[in-house]
Protein backbone atom coordinates (compact mmCIF):
# COMPACT_ATOMS: atom_id res chain seq x y z
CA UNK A 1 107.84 53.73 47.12
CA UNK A 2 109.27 56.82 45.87
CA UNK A 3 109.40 58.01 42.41
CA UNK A 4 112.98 57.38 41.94
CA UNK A 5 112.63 53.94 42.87
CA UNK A 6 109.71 53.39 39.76
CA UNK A 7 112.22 55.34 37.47
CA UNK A 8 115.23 53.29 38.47
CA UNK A 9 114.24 49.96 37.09
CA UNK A 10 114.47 51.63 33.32
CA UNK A 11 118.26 51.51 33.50
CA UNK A 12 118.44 47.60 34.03
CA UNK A 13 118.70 44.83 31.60
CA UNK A 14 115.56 42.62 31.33
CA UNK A 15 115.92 39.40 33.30
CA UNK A 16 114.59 35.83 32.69
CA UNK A 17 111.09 36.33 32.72
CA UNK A 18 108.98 33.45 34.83
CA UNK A 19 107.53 30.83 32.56
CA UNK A 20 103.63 32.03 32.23
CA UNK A 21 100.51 30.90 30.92
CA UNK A 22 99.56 33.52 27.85
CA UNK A 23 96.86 33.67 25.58
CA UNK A 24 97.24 32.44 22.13
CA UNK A 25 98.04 35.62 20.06
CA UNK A 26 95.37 35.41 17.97
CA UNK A 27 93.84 36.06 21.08
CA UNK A 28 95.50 38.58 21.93
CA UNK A 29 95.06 40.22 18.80
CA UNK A 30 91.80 39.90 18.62
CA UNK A 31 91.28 41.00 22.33
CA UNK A 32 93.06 44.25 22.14
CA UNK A 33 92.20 45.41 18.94
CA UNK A 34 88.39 45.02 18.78
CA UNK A 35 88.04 47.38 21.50
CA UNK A 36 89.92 50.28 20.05
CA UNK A 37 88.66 49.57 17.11
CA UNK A 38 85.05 50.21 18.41
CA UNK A 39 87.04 53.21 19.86
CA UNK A 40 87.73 55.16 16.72
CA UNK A 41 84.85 53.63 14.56
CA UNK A 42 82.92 55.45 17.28
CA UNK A 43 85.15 58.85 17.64
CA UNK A 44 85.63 59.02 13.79
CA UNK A 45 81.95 58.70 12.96
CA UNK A 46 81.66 61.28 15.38
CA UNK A 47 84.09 63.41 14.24
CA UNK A 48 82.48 63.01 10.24
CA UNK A 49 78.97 63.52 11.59
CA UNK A 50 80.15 66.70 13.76
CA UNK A 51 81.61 68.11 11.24
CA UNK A 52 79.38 67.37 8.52
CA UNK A 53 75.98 66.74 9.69
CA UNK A 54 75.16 67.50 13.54
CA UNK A 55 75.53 71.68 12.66
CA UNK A 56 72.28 71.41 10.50
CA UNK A 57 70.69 68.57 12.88
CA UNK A 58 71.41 69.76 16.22
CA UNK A 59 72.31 73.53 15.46
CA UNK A 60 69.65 74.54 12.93
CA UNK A 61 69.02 78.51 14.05
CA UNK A 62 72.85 79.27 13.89
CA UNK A 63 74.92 80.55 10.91
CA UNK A 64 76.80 77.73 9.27
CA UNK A 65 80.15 79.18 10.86
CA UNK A 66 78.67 79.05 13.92
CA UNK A 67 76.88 75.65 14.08
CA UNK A 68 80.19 74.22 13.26
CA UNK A 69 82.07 75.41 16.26
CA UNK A 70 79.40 74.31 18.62
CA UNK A 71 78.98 70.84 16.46
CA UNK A 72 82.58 70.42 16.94
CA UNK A 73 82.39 71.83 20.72
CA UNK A 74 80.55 68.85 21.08
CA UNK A 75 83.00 66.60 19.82
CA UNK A 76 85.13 67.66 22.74
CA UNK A 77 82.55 66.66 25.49
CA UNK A 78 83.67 62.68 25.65
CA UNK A 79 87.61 63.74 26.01
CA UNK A 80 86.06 65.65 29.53
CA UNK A 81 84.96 62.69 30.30
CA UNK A 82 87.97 59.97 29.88
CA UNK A 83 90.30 61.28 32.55
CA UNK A 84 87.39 60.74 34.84
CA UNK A 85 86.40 56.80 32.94
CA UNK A 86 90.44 56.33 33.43
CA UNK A 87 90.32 56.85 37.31
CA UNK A 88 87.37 54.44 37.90
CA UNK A 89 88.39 51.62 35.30
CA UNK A 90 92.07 52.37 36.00
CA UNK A 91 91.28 52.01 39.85
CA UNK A 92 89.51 48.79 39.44
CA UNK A 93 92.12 47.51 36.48
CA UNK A 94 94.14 47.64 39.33
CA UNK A 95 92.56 46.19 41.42
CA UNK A 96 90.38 43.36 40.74
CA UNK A 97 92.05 42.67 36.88
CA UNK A 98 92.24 44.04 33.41
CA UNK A 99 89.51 41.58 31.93
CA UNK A 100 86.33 42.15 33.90
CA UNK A 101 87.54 46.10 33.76
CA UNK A 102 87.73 45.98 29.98
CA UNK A 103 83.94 44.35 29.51
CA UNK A 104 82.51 46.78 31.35
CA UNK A 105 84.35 49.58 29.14
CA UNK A 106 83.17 48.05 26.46
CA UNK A 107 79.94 47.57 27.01
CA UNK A 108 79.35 51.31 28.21
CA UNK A 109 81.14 52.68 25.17
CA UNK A 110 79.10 50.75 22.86
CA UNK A 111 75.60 51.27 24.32
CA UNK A 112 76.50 55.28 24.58
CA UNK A 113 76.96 55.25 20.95
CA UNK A 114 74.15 53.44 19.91
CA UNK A 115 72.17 56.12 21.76
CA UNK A 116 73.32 58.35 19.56
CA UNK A 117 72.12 56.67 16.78
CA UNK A 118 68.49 57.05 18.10
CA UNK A 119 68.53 60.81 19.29
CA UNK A 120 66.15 62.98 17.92
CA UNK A 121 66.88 66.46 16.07
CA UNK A 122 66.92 70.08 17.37
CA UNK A 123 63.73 69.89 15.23
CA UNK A 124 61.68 67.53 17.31
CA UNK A 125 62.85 68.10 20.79
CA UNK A 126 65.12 71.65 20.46
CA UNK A 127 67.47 72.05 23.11
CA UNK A 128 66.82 69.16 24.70
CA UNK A 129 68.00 67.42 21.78
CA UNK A 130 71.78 68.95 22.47
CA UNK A 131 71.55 68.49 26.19
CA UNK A 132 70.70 64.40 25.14
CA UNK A 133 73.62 64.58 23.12
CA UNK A 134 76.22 65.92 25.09
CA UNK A 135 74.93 63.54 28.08
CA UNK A 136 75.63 60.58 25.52
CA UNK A 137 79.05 61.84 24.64
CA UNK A 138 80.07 61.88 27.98
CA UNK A 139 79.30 58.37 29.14
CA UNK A 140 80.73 57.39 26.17
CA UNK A 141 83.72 59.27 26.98
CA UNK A 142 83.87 57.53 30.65
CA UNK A 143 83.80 53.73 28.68
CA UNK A 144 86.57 55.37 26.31
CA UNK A 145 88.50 56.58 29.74
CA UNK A 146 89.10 52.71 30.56
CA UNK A 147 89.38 51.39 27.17
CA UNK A 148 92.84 52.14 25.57
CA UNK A 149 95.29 51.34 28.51
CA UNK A 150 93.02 48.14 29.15
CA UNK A 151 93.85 46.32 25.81
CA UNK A 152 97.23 48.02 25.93
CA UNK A 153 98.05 46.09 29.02
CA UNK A 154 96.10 42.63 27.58
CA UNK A 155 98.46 43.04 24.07
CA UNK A 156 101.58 43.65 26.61
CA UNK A 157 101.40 41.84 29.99
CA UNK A 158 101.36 38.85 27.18
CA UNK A 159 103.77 40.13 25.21
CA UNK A 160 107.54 38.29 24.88
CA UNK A 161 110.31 40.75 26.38
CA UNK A 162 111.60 41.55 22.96
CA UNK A 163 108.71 41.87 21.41
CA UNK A 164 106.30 44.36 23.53
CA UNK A 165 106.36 47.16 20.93
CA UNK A 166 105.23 44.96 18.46
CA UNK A 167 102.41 42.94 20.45
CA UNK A 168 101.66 47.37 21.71
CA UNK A 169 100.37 47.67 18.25
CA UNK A 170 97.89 45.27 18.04
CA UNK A 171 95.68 48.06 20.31
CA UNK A 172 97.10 50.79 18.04
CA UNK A 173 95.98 49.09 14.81
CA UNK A 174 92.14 49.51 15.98
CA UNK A 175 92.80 53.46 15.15
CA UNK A 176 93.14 52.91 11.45
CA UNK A 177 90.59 49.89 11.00
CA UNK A 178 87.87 51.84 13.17
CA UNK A 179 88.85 54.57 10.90
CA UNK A 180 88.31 52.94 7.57
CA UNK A 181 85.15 51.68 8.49
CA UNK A 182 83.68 54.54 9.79
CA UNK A 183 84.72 56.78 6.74
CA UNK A 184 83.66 53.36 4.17
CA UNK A 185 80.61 53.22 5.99
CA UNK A 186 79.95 57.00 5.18
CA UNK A 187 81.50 56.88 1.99
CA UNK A 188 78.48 54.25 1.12
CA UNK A 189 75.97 55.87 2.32
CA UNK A 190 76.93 59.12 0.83
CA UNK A 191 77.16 57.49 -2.47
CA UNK A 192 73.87 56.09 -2.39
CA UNK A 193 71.43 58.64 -0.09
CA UNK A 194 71.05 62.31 -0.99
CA UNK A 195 72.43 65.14 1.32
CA UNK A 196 68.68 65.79 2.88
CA UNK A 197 68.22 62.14 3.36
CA UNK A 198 71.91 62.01 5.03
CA UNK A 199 70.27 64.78 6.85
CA UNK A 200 67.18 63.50 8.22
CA UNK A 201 68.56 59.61 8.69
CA UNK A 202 72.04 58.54 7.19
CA UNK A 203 74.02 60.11 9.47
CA UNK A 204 72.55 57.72 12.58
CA UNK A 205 73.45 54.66 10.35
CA UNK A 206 77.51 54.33 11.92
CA UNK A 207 76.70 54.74 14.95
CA UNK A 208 73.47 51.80 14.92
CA UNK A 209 76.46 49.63 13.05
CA UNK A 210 78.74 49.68 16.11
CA UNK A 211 76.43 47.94 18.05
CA UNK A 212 77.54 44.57 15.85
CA UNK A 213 81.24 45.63 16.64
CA UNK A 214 80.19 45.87 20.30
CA UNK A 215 78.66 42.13 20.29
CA UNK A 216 82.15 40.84 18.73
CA UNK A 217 84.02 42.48 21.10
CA UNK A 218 82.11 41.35 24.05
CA UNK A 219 82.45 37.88 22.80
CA UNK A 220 86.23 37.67 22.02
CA UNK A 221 86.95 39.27 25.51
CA UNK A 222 84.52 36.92 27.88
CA UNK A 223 86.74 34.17 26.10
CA UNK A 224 90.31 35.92 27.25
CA UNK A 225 91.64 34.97 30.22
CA UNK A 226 93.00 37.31 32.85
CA UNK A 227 96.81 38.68 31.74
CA UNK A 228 99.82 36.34 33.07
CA UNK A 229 101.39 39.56 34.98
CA UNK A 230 98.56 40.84 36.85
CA UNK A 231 97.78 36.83 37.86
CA UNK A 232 101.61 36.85 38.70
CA UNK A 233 101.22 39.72 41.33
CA UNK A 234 98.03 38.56 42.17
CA UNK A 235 99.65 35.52 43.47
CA UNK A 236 102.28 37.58 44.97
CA UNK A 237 99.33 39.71 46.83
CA UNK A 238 101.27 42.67 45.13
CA UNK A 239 98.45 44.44 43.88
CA UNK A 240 97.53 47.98 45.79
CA UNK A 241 93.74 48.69 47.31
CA UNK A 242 94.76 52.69 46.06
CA UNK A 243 95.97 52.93 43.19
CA UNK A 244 95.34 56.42 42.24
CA UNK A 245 97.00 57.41 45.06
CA UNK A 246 99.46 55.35 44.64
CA UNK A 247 100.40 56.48 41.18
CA UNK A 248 99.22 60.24 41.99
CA UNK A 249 102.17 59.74 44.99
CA UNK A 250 105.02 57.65 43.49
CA UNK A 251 104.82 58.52 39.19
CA UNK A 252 103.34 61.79 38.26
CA UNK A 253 106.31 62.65 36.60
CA UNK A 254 105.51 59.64 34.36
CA UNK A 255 102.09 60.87 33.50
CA UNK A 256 103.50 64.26 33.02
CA UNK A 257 105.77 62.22 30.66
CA UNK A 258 103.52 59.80 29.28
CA UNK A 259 100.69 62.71 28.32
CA UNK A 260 102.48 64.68 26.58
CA UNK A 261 104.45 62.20 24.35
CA UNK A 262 100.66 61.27 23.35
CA UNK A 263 99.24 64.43 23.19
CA UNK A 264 100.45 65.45 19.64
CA UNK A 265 99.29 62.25 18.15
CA UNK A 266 95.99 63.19 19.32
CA UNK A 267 96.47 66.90 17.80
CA UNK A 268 97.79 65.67 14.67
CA UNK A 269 95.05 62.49 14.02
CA UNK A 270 92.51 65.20 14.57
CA UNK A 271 93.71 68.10 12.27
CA UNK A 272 94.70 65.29 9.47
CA UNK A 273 90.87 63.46 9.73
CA UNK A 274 88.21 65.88 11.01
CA UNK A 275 89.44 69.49 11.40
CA UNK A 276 91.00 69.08 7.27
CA UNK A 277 87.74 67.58 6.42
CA UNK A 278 85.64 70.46 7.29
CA UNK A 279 88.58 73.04 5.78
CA UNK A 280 88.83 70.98 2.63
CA UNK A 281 84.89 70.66 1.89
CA UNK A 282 84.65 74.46 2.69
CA UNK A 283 87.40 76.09 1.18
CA UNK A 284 88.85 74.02 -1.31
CA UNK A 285 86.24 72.86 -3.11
CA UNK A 286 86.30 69.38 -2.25
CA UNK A 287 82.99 67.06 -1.96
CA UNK A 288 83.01 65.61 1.93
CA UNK A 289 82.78 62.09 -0.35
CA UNK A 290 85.90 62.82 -2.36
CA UNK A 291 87.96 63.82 1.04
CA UNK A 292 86.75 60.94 2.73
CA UNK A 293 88.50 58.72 -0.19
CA UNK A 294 91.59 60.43 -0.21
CA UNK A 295 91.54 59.73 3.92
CA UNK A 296 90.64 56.19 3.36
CA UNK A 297 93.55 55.76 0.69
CA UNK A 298 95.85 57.46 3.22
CA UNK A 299 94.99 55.07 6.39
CA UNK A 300 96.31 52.62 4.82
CA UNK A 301 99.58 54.36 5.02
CA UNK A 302 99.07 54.72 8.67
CA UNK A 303 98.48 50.95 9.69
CA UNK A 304 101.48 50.33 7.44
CA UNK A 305 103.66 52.69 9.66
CA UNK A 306 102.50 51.43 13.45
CA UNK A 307 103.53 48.05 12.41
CA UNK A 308 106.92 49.48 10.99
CA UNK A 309 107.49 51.48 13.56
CA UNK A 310 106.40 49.27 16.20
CA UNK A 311 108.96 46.95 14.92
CA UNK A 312 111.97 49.45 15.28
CA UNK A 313 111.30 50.22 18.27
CA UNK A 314 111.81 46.75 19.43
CA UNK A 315 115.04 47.09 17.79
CA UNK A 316 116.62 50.18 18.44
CA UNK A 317 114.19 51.84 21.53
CA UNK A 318 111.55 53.55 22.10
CA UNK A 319 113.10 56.97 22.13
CA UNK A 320 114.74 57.06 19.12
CA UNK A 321 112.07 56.24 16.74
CA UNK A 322 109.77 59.03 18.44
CA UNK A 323 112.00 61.65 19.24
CA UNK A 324 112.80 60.83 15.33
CA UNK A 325 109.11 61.62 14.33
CA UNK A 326 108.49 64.31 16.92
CA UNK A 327 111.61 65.96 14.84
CA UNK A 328 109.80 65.46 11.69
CA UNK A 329 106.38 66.59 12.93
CA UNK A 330 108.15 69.74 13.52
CA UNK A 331 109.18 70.28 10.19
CA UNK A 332 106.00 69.18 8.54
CA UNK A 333 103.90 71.31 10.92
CA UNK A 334 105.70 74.67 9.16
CA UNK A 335 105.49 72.79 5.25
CA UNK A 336 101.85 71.83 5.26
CA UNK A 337 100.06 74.95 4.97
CA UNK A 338 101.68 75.23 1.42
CA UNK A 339 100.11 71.94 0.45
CA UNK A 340 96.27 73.19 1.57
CA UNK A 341 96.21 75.72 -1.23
CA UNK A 342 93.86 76.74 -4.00
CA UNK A 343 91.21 75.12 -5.03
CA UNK A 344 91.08 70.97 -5.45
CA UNK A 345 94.71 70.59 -5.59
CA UNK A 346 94.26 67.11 -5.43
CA UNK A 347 97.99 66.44 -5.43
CA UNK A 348 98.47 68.43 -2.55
CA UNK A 349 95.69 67.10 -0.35
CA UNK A 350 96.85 63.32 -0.69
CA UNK A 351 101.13 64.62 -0.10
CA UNK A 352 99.40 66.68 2.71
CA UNK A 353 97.48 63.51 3.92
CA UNK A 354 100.18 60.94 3.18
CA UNK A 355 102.99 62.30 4.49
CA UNK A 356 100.80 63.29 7.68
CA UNK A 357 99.61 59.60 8.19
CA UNK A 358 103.08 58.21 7.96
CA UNK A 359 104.38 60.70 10.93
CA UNK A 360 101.47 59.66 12.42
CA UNK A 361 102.05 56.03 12.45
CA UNK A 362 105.75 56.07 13.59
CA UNK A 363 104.15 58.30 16.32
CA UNK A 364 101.64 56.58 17.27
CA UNK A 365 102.76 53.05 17.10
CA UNK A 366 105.23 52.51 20.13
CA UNK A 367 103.30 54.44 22.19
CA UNK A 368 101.27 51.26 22.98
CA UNK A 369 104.47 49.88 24.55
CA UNK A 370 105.87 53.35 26.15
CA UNK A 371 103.01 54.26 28.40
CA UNK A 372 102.92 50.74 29.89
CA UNK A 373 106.55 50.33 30.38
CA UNK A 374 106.46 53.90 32.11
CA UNK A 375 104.71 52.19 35.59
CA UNK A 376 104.93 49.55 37.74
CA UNK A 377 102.14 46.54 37.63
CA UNK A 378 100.41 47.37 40.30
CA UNK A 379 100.05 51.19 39.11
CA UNK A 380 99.82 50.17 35.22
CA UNK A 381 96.30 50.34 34.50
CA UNK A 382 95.64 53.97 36.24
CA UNK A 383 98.58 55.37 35.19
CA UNK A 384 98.94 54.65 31.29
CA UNK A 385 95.17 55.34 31.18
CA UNK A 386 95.69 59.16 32.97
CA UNK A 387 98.06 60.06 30.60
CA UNK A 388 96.13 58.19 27.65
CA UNK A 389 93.04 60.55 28.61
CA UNK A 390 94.76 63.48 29.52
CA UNK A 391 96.44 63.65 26.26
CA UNK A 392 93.31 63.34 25.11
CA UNK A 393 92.11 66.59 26.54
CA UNK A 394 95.25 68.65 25.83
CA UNK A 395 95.45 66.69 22.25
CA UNK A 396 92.44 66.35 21.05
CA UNK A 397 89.02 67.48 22.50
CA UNK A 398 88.91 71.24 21.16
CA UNK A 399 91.94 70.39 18.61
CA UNK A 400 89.32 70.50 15.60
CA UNK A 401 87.45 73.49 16.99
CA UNK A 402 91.52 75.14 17.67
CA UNK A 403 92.39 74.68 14.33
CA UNK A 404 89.00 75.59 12.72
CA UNK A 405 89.28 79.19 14.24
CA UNK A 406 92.66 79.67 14.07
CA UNK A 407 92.29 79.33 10.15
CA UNK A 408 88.97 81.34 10.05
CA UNK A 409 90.92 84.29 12.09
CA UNK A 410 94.14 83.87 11.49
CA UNK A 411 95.20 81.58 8.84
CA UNK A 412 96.26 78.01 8.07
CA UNK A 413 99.83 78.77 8.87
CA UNK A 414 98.56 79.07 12.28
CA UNK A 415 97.21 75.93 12.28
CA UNK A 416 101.05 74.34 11.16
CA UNK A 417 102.27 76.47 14.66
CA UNK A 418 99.32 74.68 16.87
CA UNK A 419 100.95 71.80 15.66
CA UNK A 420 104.34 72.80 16.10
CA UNK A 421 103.91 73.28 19.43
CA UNK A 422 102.29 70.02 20.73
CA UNK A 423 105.50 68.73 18.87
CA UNK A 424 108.16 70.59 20.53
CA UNK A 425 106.19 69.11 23.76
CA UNK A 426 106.56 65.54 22.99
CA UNK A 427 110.13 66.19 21.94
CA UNK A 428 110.88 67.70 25.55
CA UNK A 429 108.84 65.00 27.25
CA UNK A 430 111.14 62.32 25.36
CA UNK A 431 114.32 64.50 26.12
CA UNK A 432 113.16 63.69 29.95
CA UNK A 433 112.72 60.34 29.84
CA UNK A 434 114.51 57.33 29.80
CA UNK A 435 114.37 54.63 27.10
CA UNK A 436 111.92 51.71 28.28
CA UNK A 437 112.91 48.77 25.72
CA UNK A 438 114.87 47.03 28.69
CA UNK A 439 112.98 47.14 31.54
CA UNK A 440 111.81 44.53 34.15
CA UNK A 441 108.34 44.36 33.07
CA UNK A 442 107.28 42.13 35.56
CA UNK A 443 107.53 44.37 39.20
């Protein structure tokens, strides 16, 4: 099959889909969500410890400036990691089915993290204590590398023709609720433990929590049954024994596609939640707990917006609602900079963080839907998961260490251009592709 012939199904009107067996959407809800909400519970606690905690834990004999970049360095290790996670859970998604694929995910993501949780410092083991921690952060990158497009294709391959945006959010919603109990979970602690003993012990707490996430998820997903379209080609013996080769062959301009309309989600979610964090705290004059507030207060706008946006896209396409935020992202990236000055401007921080969370959740939402609807069945796992993780790497693994020294050297308006670029990407990506809302989901 030639590339053409995957694109060539986007201009056609959606027939009369087959009469399947679904799961209930509670179900499905449940199914999809749990996991990326493990995701970014995980990734966010990460991302708060790495930026406040791990450059006095694991970097010690450093200057401040110094341990932060290679805390944050860190952070970047499990993005390495997910394009490789997407090619063996995408190849096996594929291949055997999208529900035995997903509990393994799971189950390596969660166990990674947990790991964490029990490291010991610089102080008790020195390097090896980094070398431990990196290792972690990359098998819990590979379980992250399967995770997304899984429950992406359990909320979808169940999902009603005209409503596969909206049943694409249920994965998306995990961001924010992983989010806000990651930072509430911090926001605790930090209200009841000093810094030293956030130092020496609070910091591990998150990441020991997950493991109760982990259990949840494990049980709501041994309970799903396999999805209705996968079973469909299944019966159909339409399924591929390659299919990274297949979708390597037949749709790279898809994950070409597909990546980049991700990437500046990634970019922005990262400079809005860790990289403004550690700028806020240090040159502000914001406390870490007073930021993480403000963020909390914010998410809220963000699950708002996937829903709402979700929901339009259903309505009037996929393109039109993101080229529409990739537009705005553009504008914001220049206006921002002006909101991030002097010294607790409270009022700018939470315009800065609102207004950033509701482009982010009009960007983020139909994406669940898009990458999907962008392949073929038989290639749908691998290839939404690629472009998931490789936005990821172009996105988001060095996007808080990016933004942290282009401030330090050149200034926070450089930061707003970082931005501005990833958005001018997406916006050519979506120039190139066509809309998705009325496809044949079902070859």
């Amino acid at each position: 099959m030639q590339d053409t012939e995957l694109s060539e199904p986007l201009t056609k009107t959606v027939p009369v889909e087959p009469d399947l067996a679904r799961d209930s959407v509670k179900t499905v809800i449940f199914a999809s969500m749990i996991g990326t909400a493990i995701e970014f519970f995980d990734f966010y606690a990460y991302g708060t410890a790495a930026a406040a905690y791990f450059p006095k834990v694991f970097f010690p004999e450093v200057t401040p400036a110094i341990a932060t970049l290679l805390s944050l360095l860190t952070f970047g290790v499990a993005f390495v990691a997910r394009p490789l996670g997407s090619f063996v859970f995408g190849h096996f998604g594929d291949k055997i089915g999208r529900k035995k694929t997903l509990v393994v995910s799971l189950l390596l993501m969660g166990i990674s993290t947990v790991f964490i949780g029990l490291l010991p410092s610089y102080a008790t083991l020195g390097l090896a204590a980094v070398v431990l921690l990196c290792l972690c952060r990359f098998v819990q990158g590979i379980g992250l590398g399967g995770e997304w497009s899984g429950a992406a294709l359990v909320a979808t391959e169940n999902a009603p023709a005209n409503k596969r945006a909206l049943y694409g959010a249920f994965p998306e919603l995990g961001a924010p609720l992983g989010f806000f109990l990651s930072n509430g979970l911090f926001f605790l602690l930090e209200s009841f433990l000093t810094t030293d003993q956030m130092i020496q012990f609070g910091w591990r707490v998150p990441f020991l929590a997950s493991s109760v996430l982990v259990i949840v998820g494990f049980w709501v997903r041994e309970r799903m049954q396999e999805t209705p379209l996968f079973r469909m080609a299944q019966e159909k013996n339409d399924t591929t024994k390659s299919p990274l080769a297949t979708v390597f062959k037949t749709s790279w301009r898809q994950i070409l596609q597909g990546t980049f309309i991700v990437s500046v989600t990634y970019t922005l979610f990262y400079t809005l939640a860790t990289w403004s964090l550690t700028y806020a705290t240090a040159n502000l004059g914001f406390t870490n707990r007073e930021y993480l507030f403000l963020l909390m207060g914010a998410i809220i706008v963000f699950a708002v917006l996937i829903v709402a946006a979700s929901y339009f896209a259903d309505v009037i396409g996929r393109r039109h609602v993101l080229m529409g935020s990739s537009i705005a992202l553009i504008v914001f990236s220049f206006l921002f900079p002006y909101l991030l000055q002097g010294q607790r401007n409270f009022a700018g921080a939470i315009t800065f963080l609102v207004v950033g969370f509701i482009l982010m959740g009009i960007a983020f939402g139909p994406v669940g839907a898009v990458l999907p609807e962008l392949f073929s069945t038989k290639v749908r796992y691998s290839g939404a998961g690629i472009s998931y993780n490789l936005a990821a790497i172009i996105g988001a693994a060095f996007a808080p260490t990016i933004a942290t020294w282009l401030a330090n050297n050149w200034g926070i308006r450089s930061v707003g251009i970082y931005l501005g670029i990833m958005a001018v990407a997406s916006l050519i990506s979506l120039l190139t592709m066509k809309e998705t809302k009325s496809i044949d989901f079902t070859k």
